[in-house]
Structures are given as C-alpha cells and as structure tokens.
N, C-alpha and C. Protein backbone atom coordinates (compact mmCIF):
# COMPACT_ATOMS: atom_id res chain seq x y z
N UNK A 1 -47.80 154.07 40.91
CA UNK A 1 -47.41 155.09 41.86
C UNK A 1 -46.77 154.39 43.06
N UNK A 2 -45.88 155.09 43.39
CA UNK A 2 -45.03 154.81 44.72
C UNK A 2 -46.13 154.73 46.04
N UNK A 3 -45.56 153.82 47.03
CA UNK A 3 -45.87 153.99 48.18
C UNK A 3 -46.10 155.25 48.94
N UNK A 4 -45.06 155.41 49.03
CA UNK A 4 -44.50 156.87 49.62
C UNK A 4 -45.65 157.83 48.88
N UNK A 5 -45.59 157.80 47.82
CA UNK A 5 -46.14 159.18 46.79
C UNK A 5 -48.02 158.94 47.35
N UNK A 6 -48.87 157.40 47.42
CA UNK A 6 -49.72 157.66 47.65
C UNK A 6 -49.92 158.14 49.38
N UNK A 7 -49.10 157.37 50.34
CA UNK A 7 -49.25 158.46 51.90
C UNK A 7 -49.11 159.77 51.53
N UNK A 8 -47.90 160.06 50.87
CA UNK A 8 -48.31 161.62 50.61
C UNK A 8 -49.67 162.04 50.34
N UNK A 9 -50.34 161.42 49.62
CA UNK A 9 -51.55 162.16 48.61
C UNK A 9 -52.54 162.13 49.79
N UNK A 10 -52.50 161.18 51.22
CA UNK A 10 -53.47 161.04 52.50
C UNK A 10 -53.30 161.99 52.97
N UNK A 11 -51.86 162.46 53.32
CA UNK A 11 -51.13 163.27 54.29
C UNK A 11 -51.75 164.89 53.59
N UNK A 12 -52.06 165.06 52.32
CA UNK A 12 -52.29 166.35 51.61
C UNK A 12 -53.79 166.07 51.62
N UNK A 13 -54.44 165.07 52.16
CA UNK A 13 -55.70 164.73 52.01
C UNK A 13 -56.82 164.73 50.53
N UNK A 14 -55.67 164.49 49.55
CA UNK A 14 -56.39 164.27 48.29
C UNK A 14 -56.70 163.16 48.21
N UNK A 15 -58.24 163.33 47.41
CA UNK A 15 -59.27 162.09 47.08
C UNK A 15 -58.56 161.18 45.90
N UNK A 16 -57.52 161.83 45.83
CA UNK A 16 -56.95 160.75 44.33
C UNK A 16 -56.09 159.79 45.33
N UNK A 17 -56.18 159.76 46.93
CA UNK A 17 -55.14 158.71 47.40
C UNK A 17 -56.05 157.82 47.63
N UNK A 18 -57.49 157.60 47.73
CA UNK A 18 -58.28 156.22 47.16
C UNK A 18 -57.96 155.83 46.26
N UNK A 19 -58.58 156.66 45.08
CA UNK A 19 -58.33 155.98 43.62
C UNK A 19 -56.99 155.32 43.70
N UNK A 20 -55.86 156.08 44.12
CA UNK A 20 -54.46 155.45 43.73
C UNK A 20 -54.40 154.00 44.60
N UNK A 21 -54.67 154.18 45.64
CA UNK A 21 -54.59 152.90 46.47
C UNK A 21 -55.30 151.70 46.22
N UNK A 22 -56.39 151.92 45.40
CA UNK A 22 -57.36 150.93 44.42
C UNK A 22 -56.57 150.64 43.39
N UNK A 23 -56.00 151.61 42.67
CA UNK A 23 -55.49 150.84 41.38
C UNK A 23 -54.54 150.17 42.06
N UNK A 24 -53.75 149.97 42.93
CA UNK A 24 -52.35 149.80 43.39
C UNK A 24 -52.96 147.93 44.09
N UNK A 25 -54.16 148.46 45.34
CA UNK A 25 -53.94 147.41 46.03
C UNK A 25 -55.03 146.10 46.04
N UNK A 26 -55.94 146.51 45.33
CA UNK A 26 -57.47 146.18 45.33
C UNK A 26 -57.46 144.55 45.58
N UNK A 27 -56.42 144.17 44.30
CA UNK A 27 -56.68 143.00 44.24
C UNK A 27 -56.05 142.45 45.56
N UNK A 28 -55.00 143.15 46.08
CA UNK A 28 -54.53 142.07 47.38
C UNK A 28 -55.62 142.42 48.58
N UNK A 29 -55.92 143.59 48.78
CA UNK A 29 -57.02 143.41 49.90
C UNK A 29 -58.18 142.25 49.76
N UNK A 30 -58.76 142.33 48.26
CA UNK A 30 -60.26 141.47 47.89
C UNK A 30 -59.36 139.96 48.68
N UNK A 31 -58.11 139.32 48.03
CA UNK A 31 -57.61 138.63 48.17
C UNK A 31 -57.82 138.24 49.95
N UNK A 32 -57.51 138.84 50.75
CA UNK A 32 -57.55 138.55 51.80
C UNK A 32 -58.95 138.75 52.55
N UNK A 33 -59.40 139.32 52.18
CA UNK A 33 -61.18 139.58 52.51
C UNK A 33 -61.97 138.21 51.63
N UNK A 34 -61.55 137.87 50.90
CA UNK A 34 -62.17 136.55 49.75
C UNK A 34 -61.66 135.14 50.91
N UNK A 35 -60.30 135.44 51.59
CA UNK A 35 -60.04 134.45 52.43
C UNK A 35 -60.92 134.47 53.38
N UNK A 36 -61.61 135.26 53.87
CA UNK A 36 -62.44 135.64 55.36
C UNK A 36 -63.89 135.19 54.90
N UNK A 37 -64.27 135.90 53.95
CA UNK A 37 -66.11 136.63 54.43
C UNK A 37 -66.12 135.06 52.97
N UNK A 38 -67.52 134.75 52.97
CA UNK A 38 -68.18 133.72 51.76
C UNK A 38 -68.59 134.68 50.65
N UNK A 39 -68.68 135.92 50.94
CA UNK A 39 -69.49 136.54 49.49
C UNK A 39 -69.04 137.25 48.81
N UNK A 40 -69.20 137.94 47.69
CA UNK A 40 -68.71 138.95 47.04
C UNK A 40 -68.56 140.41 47.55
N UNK A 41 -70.22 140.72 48.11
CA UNK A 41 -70.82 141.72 48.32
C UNK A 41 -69.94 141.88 49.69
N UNK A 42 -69.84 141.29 50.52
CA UNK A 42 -68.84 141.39 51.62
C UNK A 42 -67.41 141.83 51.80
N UNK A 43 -66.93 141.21 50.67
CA UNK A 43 -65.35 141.10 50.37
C UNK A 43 -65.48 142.95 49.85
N UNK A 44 -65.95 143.05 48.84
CA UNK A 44 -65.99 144.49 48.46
C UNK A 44 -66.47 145.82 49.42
N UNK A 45 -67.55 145.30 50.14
CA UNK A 45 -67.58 146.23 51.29
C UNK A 45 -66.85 146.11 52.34
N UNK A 46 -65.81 145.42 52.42
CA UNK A 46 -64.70 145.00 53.39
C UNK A 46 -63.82 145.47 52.98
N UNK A 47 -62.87 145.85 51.76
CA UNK A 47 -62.15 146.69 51.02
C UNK A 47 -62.69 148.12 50.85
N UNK A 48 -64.01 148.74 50.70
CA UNK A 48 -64.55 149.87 50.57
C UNK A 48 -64.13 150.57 52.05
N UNK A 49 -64.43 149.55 53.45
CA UNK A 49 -64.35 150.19 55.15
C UNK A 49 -62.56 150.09 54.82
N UNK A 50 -61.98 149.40 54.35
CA UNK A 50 -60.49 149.69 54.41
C UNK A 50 -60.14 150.84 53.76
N UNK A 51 -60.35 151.10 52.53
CA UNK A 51 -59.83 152.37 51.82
C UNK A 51 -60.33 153.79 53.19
N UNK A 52 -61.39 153.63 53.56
CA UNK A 52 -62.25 154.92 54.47
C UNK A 52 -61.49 154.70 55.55
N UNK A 53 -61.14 153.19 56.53
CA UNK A 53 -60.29 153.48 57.69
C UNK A 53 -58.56 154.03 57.27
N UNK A 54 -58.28 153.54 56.10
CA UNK A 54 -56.60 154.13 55.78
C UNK A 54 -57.02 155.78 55.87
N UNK A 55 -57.96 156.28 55.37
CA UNK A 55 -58.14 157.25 54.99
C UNK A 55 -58.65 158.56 56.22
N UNK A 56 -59.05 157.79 56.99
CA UNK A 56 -59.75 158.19 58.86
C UNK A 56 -58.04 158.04 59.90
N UNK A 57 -56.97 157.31 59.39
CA UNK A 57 -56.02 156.78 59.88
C UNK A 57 -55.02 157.66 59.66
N UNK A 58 -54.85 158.25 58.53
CA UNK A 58 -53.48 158.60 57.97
C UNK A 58 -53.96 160.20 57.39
N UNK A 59 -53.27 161.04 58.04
CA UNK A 59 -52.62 160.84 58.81
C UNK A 59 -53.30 160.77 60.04
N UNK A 60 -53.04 160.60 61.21
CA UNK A 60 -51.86 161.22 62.16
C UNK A 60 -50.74 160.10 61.16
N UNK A 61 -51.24 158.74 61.40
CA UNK A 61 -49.98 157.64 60.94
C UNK A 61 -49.58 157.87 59.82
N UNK A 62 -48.50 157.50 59.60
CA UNK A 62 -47.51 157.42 58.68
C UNK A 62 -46.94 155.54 58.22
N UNK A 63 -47.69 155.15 57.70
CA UNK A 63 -47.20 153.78 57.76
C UNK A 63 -45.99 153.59 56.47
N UNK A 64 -45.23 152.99 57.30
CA UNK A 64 -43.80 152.42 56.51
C UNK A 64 -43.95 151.54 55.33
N UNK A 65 -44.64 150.46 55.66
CA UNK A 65 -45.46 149.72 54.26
C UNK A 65 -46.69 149.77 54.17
N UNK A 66 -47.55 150.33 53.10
CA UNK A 66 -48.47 150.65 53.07
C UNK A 66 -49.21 149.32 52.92
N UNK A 67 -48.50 148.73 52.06
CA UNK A 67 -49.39 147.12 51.57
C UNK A 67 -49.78 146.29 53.10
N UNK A 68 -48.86 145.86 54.29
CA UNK A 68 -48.88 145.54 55.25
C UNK A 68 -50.01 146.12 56.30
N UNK A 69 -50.03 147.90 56.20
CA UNK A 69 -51.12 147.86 56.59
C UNK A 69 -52.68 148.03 56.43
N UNK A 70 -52.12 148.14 54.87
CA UNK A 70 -54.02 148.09 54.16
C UNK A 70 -54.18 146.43 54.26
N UNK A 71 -53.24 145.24 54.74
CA UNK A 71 -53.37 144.13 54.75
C UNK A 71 -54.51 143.72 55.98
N UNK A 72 -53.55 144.78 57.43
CA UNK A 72 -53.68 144.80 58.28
C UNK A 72 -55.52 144.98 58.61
N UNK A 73 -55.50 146.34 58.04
CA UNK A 73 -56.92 146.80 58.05
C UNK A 73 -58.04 145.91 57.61
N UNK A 74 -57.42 145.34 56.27
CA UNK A 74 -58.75 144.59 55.79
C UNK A 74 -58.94 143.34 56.80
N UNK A 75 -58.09 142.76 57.00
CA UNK A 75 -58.27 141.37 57.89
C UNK A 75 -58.88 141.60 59.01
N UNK A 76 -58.23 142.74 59.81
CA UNK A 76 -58.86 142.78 61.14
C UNK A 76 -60.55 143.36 60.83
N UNK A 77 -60.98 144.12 59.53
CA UNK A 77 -62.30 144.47 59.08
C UNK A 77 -63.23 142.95 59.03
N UNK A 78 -62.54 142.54 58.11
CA UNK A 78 -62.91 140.75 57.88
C UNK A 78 -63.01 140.28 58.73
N UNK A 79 -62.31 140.01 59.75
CA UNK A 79 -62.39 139.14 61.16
C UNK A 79 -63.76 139.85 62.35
N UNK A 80 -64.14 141.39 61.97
CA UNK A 80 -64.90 141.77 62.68
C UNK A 80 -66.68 141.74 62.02
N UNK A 81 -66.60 141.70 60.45
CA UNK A 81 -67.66 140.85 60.14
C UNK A 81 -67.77 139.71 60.61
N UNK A 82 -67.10 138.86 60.42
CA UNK A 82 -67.50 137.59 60.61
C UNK A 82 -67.83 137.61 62.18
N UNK A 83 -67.25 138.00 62.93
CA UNK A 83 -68.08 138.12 64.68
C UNK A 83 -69.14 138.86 64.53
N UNK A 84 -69.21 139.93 63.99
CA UNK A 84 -70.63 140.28 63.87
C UNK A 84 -71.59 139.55 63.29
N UNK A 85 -71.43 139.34 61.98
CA UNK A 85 -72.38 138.25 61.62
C UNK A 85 -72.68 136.68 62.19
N UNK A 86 -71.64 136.81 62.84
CA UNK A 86 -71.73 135.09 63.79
C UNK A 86 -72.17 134.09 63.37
N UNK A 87 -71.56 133.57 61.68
CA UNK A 87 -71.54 133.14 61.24
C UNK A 87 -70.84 131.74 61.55
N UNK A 88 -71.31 130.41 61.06
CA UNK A 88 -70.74 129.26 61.59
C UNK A 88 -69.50 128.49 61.10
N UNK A 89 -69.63 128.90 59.85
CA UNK A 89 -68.85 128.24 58.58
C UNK A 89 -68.07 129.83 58.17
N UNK A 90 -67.75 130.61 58.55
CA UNK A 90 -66.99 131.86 57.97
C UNK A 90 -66.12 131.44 57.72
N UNK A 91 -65.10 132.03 56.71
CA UNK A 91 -64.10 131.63 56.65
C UNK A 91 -64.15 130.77 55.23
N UNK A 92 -65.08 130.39 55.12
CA UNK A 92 -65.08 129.06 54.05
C UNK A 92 -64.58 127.54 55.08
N UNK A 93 -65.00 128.06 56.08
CA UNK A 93 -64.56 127.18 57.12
C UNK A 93 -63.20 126.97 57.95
N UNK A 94 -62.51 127.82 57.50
CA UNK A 94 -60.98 127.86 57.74
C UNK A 94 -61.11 128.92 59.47
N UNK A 95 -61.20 129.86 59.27
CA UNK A 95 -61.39 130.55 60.93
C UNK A 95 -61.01 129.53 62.04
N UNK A 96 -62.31 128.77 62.23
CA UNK A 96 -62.57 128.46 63.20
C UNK A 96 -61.14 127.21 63.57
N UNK A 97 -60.79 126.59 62.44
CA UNK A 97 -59.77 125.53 62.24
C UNK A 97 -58.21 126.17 62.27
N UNK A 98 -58.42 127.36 61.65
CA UNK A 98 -57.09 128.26 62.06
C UNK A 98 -56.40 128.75 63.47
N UNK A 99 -57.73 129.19 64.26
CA UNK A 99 -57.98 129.89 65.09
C UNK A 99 -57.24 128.60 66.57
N UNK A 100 -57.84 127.68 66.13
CA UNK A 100 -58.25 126.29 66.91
C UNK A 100 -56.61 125.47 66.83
N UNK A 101 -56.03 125.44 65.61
CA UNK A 101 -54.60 125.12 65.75
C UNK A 101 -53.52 125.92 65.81
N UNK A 102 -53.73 127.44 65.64
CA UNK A 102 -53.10 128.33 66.24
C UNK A 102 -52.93 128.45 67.79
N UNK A 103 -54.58 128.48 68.75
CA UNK A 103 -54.50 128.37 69.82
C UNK A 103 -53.51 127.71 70.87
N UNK A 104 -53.45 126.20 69.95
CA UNK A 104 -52.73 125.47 71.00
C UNK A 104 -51.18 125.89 70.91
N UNK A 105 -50.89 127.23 70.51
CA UNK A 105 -49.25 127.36 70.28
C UNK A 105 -49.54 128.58 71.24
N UNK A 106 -50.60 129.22 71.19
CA UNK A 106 -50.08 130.63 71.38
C UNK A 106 -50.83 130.90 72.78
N UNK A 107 -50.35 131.85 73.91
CA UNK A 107 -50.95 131.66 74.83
C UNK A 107 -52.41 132.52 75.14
N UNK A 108 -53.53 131.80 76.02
CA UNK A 108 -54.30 132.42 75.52
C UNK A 108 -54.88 134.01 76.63
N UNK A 109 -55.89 134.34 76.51
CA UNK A 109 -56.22 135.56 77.16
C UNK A 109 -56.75 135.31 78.38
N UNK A 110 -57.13 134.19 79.35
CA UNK A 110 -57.03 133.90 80.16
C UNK A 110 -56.02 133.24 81.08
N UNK A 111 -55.22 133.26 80.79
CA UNK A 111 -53.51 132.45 81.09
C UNK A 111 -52.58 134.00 81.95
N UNK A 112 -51.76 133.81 82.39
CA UNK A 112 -50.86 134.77 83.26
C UNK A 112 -50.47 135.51 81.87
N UNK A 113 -50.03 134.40 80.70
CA UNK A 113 -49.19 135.19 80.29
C UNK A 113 -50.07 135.93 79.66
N UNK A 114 -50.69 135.93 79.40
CA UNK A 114 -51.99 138.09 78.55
C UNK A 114 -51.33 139.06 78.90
N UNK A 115 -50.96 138.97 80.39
CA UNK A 115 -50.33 139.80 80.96
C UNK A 115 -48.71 140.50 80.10
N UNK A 116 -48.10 139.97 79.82
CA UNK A 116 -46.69 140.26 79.52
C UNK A 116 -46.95 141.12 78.64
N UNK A 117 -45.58 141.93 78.21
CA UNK A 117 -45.77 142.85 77.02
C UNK A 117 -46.27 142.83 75.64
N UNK A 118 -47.27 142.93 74.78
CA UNK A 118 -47.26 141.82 73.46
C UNK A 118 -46.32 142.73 72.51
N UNK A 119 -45.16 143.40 73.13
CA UNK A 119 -43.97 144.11 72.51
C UNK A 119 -43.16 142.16 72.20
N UNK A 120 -42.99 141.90 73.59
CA UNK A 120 -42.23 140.55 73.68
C UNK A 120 -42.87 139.77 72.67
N UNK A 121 -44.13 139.12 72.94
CA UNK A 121 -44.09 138.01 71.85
C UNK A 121 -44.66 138.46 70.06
N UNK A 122 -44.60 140.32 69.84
CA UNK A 122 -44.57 140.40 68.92
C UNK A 122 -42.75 140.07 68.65
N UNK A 123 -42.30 140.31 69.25
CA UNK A 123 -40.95 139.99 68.93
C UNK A 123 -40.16 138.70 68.72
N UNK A 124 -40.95 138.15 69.85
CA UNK A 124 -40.77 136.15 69.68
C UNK A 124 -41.24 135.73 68.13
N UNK A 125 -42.52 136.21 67.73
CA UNK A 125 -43.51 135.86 66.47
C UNK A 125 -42.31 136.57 65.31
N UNK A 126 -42.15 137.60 65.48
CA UNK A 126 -40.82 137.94 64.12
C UNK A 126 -39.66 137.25 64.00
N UNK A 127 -38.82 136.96 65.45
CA UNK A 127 -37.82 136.07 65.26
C UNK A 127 -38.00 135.05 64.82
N UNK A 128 -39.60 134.47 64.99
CA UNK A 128 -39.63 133.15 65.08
C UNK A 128 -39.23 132.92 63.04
N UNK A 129 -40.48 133.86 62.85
CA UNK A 129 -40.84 134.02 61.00
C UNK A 129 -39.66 134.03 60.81
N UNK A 130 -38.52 135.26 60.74
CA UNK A 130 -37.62 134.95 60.49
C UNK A 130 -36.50 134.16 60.68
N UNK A 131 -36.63 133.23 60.92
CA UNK A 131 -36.07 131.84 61.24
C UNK A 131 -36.05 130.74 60.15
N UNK A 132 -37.34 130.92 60.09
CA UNK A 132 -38.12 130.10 59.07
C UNK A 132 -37.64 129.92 57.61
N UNK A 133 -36.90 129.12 56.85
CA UNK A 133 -37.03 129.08 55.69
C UNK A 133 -38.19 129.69 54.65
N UNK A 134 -37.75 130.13 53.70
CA UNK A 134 -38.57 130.79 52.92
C UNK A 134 -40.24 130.60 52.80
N UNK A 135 -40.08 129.10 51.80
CA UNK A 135 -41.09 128.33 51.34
C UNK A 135 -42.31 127.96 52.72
N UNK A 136 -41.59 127.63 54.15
CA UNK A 136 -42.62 127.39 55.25
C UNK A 136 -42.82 128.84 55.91
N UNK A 137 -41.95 129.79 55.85
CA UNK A 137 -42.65 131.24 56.14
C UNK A 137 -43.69 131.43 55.39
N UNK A 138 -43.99 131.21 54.21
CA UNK A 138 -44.77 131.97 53.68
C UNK A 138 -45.86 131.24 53.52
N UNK A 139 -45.97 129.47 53.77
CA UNK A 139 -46.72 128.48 54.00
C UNK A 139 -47.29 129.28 55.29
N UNK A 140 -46.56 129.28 55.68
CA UNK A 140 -47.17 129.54 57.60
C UNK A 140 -48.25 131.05 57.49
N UNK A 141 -47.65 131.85 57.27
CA UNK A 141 -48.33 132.98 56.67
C UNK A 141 -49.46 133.06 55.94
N UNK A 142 -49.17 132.41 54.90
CA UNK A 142 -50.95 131.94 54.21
C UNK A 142 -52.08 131.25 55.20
N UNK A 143 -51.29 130.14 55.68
CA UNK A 143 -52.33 129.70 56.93
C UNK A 143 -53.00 130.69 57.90
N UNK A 144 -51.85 130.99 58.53
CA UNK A 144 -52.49 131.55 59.58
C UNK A 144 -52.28 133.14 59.77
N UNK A 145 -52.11 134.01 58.86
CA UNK A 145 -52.28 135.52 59.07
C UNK A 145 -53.58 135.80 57.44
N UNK A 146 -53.61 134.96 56.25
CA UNK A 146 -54.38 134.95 55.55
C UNK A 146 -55.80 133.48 55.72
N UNK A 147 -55.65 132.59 56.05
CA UNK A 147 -56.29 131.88 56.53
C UNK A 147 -56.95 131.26 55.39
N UNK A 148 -55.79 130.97 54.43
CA UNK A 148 -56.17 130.19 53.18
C UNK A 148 -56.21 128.31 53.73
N UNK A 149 -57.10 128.18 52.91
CA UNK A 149 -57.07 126.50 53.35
C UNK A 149 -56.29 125.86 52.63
N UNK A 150 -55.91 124.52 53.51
CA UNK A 150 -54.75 123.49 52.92
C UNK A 150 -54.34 122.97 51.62
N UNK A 151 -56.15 123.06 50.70
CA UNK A 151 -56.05 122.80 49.81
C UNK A 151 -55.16 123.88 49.11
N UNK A 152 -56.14 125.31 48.86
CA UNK A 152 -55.50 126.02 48.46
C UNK A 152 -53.58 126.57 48.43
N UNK A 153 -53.24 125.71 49.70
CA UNK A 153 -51.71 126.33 49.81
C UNK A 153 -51.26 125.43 49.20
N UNK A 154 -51.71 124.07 49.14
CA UNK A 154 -51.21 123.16 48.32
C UNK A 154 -50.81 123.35 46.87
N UNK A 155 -52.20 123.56 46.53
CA UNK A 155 -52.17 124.33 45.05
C UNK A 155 -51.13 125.22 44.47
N UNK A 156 -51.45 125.85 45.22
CA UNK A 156 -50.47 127.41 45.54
C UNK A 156 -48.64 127.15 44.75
N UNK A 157 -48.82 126.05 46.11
CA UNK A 157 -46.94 125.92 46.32
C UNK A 157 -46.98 124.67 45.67
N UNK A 158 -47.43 123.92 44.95
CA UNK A 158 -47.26 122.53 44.19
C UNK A 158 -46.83 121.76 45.38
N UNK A 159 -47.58 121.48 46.74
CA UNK A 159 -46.81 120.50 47.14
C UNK A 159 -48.07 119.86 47.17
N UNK A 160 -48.49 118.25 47.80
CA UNK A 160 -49.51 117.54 48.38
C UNK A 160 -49.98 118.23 49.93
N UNK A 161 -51.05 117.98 50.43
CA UNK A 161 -51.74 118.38 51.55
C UNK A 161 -51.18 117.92 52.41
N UNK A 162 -50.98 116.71 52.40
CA UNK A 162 -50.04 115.94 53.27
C UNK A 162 -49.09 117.18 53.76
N UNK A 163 -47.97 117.31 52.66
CA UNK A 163 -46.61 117.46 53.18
C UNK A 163 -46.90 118.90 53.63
N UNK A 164 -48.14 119.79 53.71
CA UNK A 164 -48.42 121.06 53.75
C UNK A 164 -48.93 121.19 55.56
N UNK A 165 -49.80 119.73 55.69
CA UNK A 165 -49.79 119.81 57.07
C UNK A 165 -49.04 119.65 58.06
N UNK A 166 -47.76 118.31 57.14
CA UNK A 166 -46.68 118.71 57.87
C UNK A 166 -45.82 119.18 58.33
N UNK A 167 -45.94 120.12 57.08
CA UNK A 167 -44.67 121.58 57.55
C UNK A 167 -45.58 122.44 58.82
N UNK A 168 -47.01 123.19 58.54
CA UNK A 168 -47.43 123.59 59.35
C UNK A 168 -47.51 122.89 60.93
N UNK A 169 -47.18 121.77 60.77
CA UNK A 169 -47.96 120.66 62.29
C UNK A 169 -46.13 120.89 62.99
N UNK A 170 -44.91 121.01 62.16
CA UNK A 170 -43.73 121.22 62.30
C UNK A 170 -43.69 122.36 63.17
N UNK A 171 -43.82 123.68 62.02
CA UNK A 171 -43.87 124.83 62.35
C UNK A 171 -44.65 125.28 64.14
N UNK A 172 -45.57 124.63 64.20
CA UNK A 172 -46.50 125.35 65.06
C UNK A 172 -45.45 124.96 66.55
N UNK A 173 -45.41 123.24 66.10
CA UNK A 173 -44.24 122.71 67.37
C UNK A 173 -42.54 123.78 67.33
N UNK A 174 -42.37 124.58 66.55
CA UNK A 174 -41.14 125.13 66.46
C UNK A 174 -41.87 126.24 67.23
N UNK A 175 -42.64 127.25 66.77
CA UNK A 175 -43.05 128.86 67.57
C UNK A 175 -43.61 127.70 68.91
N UNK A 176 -44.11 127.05 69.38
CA UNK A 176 -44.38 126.71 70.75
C UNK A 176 -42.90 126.58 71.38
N UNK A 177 -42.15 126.26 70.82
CA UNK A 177 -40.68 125.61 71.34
C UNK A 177 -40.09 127.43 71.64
N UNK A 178 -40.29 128.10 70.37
CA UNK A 178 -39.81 129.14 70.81
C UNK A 178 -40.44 129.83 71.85
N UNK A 179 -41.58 130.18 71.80
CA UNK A 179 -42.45 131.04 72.82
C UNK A 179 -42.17 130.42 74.24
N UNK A 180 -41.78 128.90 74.63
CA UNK A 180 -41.12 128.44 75.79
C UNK A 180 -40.44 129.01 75.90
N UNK A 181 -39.39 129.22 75.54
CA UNK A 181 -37.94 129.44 75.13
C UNK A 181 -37.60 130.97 75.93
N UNK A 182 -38.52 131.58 75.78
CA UNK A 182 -38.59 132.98 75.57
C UNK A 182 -39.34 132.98 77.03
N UNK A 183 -40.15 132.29 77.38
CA UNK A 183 -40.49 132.52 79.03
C UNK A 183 -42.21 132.34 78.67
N UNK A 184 -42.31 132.74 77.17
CA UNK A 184 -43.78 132.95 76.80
C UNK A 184 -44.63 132.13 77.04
N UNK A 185 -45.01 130.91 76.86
CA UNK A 185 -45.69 129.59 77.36
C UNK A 185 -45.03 128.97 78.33
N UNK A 186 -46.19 128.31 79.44
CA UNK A 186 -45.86 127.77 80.21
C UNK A 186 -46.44 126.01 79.88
C-alpha cells in the first residue's frame, strides 16, 4: 500500500492504518529502536508507542513522508526511554559516543547561539547533507541520526573502521566549517 493511501486510512481513522503501517514499516522502525534500546521487549514496545503516537498525531498532521516520520517518532520514543531508564551503556554504547562527537560540531543549549532560529540551522544541517556525496551522507546518517556503531557501518558499506572514522572525523570538520560559515558557531 501507498503512502498516501495509508495517511488516508489515519485521516478516515481506520484501524486497518496500523495494520497497514506494520506490514509496510515494522522492520525499519524495530531497525532504529534495535539501534537505541539493548532489548527486544523495548524495541517492540518502542514501535507499539510509535504506531499509537502516528495514530494520536495524524490527523491534525498530514506528513509528506510517512517513513521519515514514523522514523522520526520512533527515535525520539527511543531516545526518551533511554533517559528515562538512565541507563549507562544505552545505545549498545553508541549514544553517549554519538552524542559526545556530535556535540563538538553543533552548538550547544547553553551557548548564545540556542537562541537563533532552529529554522536556520535546520537549514544549514540540509544544505550541509546535501552537499555531501552519497556514500558519506548516508555514512553520516547512520552515525548520527540512527546511531549505528562503526563497526556496524563498516560492515554495512564494505569499508574498514579506519576509513569510516575518517570520513565521519572529515564530515563533522565540514558541518562545523559550515555552521561557521553561516554565523552558527562561534
């Protein structure tokens, strides 16, 4: 089933726009909830609060890609277990290491810049992606919006760890260069 066809089925508020959105998306939500939480039982009740918030959400919203924001939902669900549970190692350990080399690019919530529009540096963060060659967009992306570990992207993309940290250790110095650029970091 189409995108479109399952928002419709929210928007008419039929119970078949779970089912459809399960057969459709299951495996990419578990996927990104399997990146977050250590357990099974987690990952699945982290996909179960996503299907119920798309479903509490839509309408009023109307989302344009549905995959993007049942992506959306589950991660930010995932990211709010793991603070709740206050767990040390979440992540499979990746969080805290994501979080930690992301930081030093991006500015933080005590800094002037919090202040600015985050219209602007959502806009800096898209130009930036799209900038990016294919293969390190989507490197970069696994890192740090799925928060797969090095090994795994390695795997992934057949390259060595090595050359995986170096595209990312690249990358991070390119969005800092840009977010200067842009007025965003000082």
């Amino acid at each position: 089933m189409e995108d479109r066809e399952i928002v419709e089925l929210y928007w008419a508020r039929s119970e078949n726009a779970i089912a459809e959105t399960g057969k459709k998306y299951e495996r990419y939500c578990r996927s990104i909830a399997r990146g977050l939480l250590p357990n099974e039982e987690d990952c699945e009740e982290c996909v179960n609060d996503a299907y119920l918030r798309a479903w509490e959400t839509i309408p009023p919203r109307r989302p344009e890609r549905l995959s993007t924001y049942l992506g959306k939902i589950t991660r930010n669900l995932a990211l709010d277990r793991c603070r709740y549970r206050g767990r040390e190692k979440r992540g499979s350990g990746q969080t805290p290491l994501v979080l930690e080399e992301i930081g030093a690019c991006v500015p933080g919530p005590d800094s002037d810049e919090a202040m600015l529009d985050r219209v602007a540096l959502t806009d800096c963060f898209d130009r930036f992606l799209a900038a990016l060659p294919r293969e390190k967009r989507d490197i970069f992306v696994r890192r740090y919006w799925f928060f797969s570990s090095i090994q795994e992207i390695a795997s992934d993309f057949g390259l060595s760890e090595g050359r995986v940290k170096m595209i990312l250790l690249r990358a991070r110095g390119q969005l800092k260069d840009a977010l200067e650029k842009e007025g965003l970091w000082i």
